[in-house]
N, C-alpha and C. Protein backbone atom coordinates (compact mmCIF):
# COMPACT_ATOMS: atom_id res chain seq x y z
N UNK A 1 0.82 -1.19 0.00
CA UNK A 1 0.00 0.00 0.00
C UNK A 1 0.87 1.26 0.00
N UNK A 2 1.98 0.96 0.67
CA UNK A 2 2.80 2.36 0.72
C UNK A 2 3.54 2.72 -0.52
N UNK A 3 3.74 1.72 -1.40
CA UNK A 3 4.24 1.97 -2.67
C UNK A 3 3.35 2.96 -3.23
N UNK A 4 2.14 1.80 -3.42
CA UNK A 4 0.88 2.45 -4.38
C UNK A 4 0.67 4.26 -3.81
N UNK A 5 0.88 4.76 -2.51
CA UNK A 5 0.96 6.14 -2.17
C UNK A 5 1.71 7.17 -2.69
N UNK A 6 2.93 6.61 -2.31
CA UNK A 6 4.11 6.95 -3.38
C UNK A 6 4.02 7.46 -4.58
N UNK A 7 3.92 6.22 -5.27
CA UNK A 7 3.25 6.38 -6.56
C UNK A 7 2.83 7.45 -7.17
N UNK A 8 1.26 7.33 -6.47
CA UNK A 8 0.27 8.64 -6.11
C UNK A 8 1.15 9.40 -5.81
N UNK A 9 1.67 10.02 -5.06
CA UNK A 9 2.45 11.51 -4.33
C UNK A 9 3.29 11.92 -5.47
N UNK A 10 3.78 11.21 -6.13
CA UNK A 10 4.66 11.42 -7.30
C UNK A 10 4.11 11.97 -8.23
N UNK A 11 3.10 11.17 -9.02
CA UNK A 11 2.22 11.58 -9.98
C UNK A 11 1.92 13.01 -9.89
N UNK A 12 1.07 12.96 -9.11
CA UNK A 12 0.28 14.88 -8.31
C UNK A 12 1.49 15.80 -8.16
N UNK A 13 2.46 15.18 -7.37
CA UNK A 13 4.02 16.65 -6.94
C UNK A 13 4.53 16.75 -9.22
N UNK A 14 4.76 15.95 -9.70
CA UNK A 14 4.95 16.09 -10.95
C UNK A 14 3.72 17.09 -12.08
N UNK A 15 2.47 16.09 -11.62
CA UNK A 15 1.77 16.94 -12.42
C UNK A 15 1.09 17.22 -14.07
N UNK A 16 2.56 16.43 -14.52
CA UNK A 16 2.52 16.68 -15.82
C UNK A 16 3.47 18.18 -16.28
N UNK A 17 3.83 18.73 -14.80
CA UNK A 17 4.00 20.11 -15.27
C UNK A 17 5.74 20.03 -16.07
N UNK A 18 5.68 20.16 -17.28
CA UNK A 18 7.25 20.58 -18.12
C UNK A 18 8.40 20.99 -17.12
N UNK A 19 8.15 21.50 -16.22
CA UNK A 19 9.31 22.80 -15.89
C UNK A 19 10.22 21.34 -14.62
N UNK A 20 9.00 20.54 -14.25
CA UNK A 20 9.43 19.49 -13.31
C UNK A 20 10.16 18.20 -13.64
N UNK A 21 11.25 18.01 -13.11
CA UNK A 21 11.90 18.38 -11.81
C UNK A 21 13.14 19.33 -12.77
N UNK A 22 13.42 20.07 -11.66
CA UNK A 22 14.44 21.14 -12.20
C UNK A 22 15.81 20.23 -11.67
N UNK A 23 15.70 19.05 -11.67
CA UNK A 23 16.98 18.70 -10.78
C UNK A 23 18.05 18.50 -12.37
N UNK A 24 19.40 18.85 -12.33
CA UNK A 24 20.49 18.24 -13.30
C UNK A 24 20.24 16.97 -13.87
N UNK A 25 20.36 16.57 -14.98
CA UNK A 25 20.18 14.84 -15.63
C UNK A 25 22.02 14.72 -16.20
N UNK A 26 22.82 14.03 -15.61
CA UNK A 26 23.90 14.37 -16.18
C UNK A 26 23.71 13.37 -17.90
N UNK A 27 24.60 12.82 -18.36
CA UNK A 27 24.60 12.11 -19.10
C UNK A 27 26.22 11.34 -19.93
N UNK A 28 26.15 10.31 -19.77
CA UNK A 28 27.93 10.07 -20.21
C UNK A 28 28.39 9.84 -19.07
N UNK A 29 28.80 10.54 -17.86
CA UNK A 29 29.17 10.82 -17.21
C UNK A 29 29.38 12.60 -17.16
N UNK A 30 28.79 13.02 -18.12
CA UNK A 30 29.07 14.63 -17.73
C UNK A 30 27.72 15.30 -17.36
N UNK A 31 28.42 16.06 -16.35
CA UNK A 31 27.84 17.10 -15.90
C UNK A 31 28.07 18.40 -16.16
N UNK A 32 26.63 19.41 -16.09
CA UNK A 32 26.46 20.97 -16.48
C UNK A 32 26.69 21.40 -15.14
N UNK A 33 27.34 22.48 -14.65
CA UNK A 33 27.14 23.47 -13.67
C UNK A 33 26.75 24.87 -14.04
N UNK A 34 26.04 25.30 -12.97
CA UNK A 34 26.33 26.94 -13.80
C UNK A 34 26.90 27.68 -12.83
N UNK A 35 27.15 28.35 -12.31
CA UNK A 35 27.48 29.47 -11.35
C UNK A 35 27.34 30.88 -11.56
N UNK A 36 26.60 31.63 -10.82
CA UNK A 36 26.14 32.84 -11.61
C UNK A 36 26.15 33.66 -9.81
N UNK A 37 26.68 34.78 -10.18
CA UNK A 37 27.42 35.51 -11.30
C UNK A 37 28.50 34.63 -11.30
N UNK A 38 29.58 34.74 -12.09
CA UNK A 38 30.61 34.24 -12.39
C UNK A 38 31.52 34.72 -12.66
N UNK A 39 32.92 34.10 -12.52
CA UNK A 39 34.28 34.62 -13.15
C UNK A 39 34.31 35.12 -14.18
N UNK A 40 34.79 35.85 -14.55
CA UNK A 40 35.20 35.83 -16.14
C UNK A 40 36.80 35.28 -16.54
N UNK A 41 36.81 34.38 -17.49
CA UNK A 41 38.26 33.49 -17.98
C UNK A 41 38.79 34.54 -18.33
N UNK A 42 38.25 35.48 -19.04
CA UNK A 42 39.64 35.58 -20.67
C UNK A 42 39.68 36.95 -21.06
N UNK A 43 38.91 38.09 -20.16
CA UNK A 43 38.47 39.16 -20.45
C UNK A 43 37.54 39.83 -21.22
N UNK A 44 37.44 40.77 -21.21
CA UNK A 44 36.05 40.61 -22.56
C UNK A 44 34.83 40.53 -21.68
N UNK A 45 34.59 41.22 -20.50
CA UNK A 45 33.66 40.98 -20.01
C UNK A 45 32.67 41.43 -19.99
N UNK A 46 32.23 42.66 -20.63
CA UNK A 46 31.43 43.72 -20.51
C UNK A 46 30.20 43.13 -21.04
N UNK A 47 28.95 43.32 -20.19
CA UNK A 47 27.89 43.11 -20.78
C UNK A 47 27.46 43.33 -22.08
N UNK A 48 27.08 42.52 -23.03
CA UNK A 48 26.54 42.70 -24.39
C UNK A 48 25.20 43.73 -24.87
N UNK A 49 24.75 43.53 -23.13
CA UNK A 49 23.38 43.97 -23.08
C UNK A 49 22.73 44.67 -21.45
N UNK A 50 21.93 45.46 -21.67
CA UNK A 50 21.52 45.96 -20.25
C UNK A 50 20.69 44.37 -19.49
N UNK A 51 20.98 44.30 -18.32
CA UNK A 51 20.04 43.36 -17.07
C UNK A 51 21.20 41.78 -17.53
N UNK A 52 21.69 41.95 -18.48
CA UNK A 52 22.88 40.57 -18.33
C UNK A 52 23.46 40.32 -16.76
N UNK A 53 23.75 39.11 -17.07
CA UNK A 53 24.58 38.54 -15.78
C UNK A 53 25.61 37.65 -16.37
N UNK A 54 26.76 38.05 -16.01
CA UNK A 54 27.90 37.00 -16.60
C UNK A 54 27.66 35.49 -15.48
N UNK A 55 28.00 34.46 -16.34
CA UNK A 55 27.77 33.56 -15.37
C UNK A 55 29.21 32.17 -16.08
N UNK A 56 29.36 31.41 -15.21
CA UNK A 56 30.38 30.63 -15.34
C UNK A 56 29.56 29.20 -15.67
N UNK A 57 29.77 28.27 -16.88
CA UNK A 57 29.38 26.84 -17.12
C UNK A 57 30.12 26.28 -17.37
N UNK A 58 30.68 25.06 -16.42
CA UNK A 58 31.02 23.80 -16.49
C UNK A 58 30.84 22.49 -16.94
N UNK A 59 31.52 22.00 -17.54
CA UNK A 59 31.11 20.86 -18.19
C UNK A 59 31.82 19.90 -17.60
N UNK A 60 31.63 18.81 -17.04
CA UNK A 60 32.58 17.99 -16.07
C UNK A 60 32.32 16.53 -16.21
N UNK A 61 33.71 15.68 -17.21
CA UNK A 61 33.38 14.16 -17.09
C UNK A 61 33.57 13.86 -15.68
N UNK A 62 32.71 12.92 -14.85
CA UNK A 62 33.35 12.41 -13.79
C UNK A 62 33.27 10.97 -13.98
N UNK A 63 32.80 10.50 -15.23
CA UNK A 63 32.86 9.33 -15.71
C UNK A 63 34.59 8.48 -15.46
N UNK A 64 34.81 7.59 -15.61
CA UNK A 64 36.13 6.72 -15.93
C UNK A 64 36.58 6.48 -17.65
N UNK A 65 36.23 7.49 -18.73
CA UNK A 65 36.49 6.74 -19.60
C UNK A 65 35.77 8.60 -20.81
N UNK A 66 36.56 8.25 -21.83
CA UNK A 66 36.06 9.63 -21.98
C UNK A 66 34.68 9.53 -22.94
N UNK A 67 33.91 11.19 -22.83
CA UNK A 67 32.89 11.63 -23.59
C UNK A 67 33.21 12.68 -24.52
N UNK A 68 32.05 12.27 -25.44
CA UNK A 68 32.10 13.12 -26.47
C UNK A 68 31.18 14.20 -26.76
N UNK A 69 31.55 15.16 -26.52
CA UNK A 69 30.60 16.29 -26.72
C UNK A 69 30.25 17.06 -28.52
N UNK A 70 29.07 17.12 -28.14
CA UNK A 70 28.54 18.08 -29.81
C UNK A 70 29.71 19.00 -29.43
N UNK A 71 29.95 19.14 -31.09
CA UNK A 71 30.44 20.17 -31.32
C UNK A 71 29.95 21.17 -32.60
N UNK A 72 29.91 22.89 -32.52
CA UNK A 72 29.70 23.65 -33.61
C UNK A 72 31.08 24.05 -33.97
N UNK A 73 32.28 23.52 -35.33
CA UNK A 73 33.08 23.56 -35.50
C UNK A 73 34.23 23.08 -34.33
N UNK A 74 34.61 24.37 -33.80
CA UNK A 74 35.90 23.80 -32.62
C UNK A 74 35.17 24.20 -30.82
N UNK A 75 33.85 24.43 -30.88
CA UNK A 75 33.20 24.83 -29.87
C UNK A 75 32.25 24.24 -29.71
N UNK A 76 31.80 23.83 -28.29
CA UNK A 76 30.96 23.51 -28.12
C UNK A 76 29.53 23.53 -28.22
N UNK A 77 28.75 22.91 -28.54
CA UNK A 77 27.09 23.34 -29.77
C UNK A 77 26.08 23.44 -28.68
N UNK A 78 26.49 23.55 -27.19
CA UNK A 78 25.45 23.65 -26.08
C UNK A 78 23.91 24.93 -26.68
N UNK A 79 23.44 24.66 -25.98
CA UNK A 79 22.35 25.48 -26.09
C UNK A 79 21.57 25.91 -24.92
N UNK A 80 20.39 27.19 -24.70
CA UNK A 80 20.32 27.62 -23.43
C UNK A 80 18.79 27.40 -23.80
N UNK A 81 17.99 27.09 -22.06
CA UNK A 81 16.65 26.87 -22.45
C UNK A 81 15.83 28.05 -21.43
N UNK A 82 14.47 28.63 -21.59
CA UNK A 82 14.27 29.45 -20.26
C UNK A 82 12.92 29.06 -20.24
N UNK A 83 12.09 28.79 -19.27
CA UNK A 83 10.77 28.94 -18.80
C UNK A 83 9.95 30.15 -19.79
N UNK A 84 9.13 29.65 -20.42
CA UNK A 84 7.81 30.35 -20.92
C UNK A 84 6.88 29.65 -20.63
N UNK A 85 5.77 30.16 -20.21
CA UNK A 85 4.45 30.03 -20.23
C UNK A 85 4.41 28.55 -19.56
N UNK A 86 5.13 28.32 -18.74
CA UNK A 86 5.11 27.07 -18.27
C UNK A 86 6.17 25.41 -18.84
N UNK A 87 6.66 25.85 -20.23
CA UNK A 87 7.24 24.99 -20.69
C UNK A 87 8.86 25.64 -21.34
N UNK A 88 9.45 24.53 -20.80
CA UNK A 88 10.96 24.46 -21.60
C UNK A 88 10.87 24.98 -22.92
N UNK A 89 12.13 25.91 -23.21
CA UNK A 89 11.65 26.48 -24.96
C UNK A 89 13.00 26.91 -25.09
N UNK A 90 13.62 26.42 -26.58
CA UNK A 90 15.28 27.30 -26.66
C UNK A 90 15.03 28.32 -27.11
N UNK A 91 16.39 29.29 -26.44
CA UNK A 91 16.39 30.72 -26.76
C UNK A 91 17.94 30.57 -26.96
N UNK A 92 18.16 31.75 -27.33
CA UNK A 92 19.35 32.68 -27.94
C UNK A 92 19.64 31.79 -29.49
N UNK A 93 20.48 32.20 -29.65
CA UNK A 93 20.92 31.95 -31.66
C UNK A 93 20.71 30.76 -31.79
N UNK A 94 19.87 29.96 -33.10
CA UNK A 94 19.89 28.81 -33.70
C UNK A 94 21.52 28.67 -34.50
N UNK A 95 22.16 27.28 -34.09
CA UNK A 95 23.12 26.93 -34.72
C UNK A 95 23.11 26.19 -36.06
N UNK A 96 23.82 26.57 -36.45
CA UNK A 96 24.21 26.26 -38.12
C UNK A 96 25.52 25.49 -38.20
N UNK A 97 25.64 24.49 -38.25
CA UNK A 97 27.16 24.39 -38.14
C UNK A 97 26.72 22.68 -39.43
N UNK A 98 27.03 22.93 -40.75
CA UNK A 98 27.22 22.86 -42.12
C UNK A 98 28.61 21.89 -41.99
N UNK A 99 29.32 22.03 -41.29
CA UNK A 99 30.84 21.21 -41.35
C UNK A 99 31.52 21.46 -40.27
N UNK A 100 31.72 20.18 -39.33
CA UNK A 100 32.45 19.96 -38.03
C UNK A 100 33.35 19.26 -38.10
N UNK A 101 34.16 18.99 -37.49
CA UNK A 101 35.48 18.56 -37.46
C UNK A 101 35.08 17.09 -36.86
N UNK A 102 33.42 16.95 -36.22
CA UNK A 102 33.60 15.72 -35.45
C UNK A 102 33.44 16.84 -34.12
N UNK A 103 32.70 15.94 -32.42
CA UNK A 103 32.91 15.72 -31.38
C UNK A 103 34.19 16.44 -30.92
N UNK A 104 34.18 17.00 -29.51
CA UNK A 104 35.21 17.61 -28.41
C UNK A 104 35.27 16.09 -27.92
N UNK A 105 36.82 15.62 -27.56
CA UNK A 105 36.09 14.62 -26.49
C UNK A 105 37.12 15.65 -25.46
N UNK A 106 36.41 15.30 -24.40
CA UNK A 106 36.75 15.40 -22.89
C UNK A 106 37.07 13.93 -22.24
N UNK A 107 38.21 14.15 -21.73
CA UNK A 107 39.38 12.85 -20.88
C UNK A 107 38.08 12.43 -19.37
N UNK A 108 38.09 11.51 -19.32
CA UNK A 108 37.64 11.64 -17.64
C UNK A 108 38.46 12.44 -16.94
N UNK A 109 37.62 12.50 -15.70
CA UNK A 109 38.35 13.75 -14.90
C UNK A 109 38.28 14.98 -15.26
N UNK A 110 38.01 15.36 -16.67
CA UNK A 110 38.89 16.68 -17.55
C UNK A 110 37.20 17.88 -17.39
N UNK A 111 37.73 18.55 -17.57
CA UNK A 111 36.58 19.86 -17.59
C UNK A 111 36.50 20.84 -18.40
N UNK A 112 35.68 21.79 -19.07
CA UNK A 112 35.34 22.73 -20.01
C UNK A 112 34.69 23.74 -19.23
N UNK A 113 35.29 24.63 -18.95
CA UNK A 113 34.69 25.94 -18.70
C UNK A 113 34.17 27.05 -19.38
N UNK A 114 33.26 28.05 -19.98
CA UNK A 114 32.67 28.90 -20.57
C UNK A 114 31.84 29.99 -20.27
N UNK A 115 32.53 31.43 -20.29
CA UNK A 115 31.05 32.34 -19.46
C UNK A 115 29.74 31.98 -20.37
N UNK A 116 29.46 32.62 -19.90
CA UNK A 116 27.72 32.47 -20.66
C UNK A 116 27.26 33.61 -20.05
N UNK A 117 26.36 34.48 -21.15
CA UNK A 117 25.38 35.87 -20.38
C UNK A 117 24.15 34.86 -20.47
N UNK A 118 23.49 35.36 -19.33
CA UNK A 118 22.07 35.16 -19.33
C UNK A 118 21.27 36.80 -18.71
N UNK A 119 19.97 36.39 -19.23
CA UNK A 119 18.33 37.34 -18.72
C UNK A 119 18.52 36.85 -17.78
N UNK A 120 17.73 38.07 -17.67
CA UNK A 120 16.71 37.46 -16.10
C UNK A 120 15.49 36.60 -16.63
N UNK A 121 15.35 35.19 -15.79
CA UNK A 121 14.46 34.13 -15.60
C UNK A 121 15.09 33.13 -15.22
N UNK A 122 14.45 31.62 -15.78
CA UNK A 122 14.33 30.38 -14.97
C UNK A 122 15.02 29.73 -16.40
N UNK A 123 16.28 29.44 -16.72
CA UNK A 123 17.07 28.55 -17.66
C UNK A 123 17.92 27.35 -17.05
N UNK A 124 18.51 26.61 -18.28
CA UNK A 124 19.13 25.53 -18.15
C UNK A 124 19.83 25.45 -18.95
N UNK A 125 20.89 24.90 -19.22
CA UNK A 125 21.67 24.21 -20.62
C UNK A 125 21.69 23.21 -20.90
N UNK A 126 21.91 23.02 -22.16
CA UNK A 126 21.71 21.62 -22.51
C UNK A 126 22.94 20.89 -23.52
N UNK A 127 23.56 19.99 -23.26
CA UNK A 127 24.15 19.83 -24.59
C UNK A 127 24.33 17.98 -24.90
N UNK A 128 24.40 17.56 -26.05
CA UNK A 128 24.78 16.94 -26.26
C UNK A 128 25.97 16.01 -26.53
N UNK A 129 25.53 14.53 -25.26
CA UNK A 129 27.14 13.80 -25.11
C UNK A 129 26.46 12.52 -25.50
N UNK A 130 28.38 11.56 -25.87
CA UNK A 130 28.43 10.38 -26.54
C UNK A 130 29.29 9.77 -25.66
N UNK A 131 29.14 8.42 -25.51
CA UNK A 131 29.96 7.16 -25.03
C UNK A 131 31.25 6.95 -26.23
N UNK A 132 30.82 7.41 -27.37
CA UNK A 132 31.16 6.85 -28.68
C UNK A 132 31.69 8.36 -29.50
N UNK A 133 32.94 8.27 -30.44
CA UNK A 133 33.31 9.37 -31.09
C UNK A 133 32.41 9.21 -32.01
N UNK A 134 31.49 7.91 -32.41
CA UNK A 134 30.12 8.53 -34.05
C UNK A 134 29.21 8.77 -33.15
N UNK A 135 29.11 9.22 -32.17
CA UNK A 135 27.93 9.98 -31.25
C UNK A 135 26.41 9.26 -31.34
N UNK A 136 26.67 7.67 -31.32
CA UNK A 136 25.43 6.77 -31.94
C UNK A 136 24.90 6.85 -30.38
N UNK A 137 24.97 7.05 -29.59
CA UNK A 137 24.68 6.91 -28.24
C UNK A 137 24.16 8.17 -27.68
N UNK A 138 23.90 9.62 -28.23
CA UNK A 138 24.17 10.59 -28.18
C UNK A 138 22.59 10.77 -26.83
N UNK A 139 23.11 11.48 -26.14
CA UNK A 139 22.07 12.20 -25.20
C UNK A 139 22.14 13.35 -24.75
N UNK A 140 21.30 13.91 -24.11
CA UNK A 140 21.19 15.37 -23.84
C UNK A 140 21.83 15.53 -21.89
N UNK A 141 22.84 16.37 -21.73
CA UNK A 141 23.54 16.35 -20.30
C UNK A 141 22.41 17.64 -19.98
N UNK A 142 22.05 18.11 -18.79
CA UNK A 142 21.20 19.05 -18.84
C UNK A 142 21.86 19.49 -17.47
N UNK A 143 22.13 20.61 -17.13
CA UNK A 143 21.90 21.40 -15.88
C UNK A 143 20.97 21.76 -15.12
N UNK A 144 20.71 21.76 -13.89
CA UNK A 144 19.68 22.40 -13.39
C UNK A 144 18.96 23.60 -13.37
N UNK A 145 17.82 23.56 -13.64
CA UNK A 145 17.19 24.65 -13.60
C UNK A 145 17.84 26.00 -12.40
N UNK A 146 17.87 27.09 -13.25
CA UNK A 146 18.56 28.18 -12.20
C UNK A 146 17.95 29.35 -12.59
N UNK A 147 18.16 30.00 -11.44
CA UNK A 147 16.84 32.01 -11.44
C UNK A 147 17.80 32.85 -11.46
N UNK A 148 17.80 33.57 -13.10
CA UNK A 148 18.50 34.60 -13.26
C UNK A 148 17.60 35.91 -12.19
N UNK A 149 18.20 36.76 -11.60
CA UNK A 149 17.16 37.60 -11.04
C UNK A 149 16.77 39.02 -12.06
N UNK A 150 16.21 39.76 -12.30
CA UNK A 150 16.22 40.72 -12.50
C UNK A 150 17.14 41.75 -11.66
């Protein structure tokens, strides 16, 4: 009986609602972080835009064995998602990338760091990793949902 409650409690706290659970899904073994506000690496920091927030994203095998990340040419093809109207939706630039070199792989252990501006709201990142350099295995690593503030 206590399963079958469970169950129930799950169903209802979920909902059906998109935005749930905001928890990280790693994938591969990699994980998204974000950290906001954030460092800046490399200079170049100045907001692009008024209400920006520089913020710091991590990409982290903690796997034993390496992953392969999308790549747009020699960079990584991540993408950013934000809360509308209740559901997950991508924002900022659609990628084009016509001819890649192939997959980043990342070593276990090894890490990718990147600022990132964000708005103010409720985003995530997302990118695509592989077990495999032909990316036949390919899944989406996701970060946790995080509140840009105004």
């Amino acid at each position: 009986m206590r399963f079958v409650i469970s169950v129930a409690l799950l169903l209802v706290a979920c909902g059906g609602d998109p935005t749930a659970p905001l928890n990280a899904h790693p994938a591969h073994g990699v994980a998204i972080t974000v950290t906001s506000p954030g460092a800046c690496l490399v200079g170049g920091c100045d907001p692009p835009g008024g209400g920006m927030t520089l913020s710091l994203v991590s990409f982290v095998n903690s796997g034993n064995v390496p992953a392969y990340l999308r790549a747009c040419g020699t960079q990584l093809a991540a993408s950013e998602q934000e809360v509308q109207h209740g559901e997950w939706v991508n924002v900022g630039p659609a990628y084009s990338c016509p001819v890649t070199p192939g997959p980043i792989t990342l070593a276990a252990g090894d890490s990718v760091r990147v600022n990132w501006w964000f708005l103010p709201g409720t985003r995530r990142i997302l990118l695509g990793v592989s077990s495999t350099a032909d990316q036949a295995d390919e899944a989406q690593a996701m970060s946790a949902g995080f509140q840009i503030a105004k």
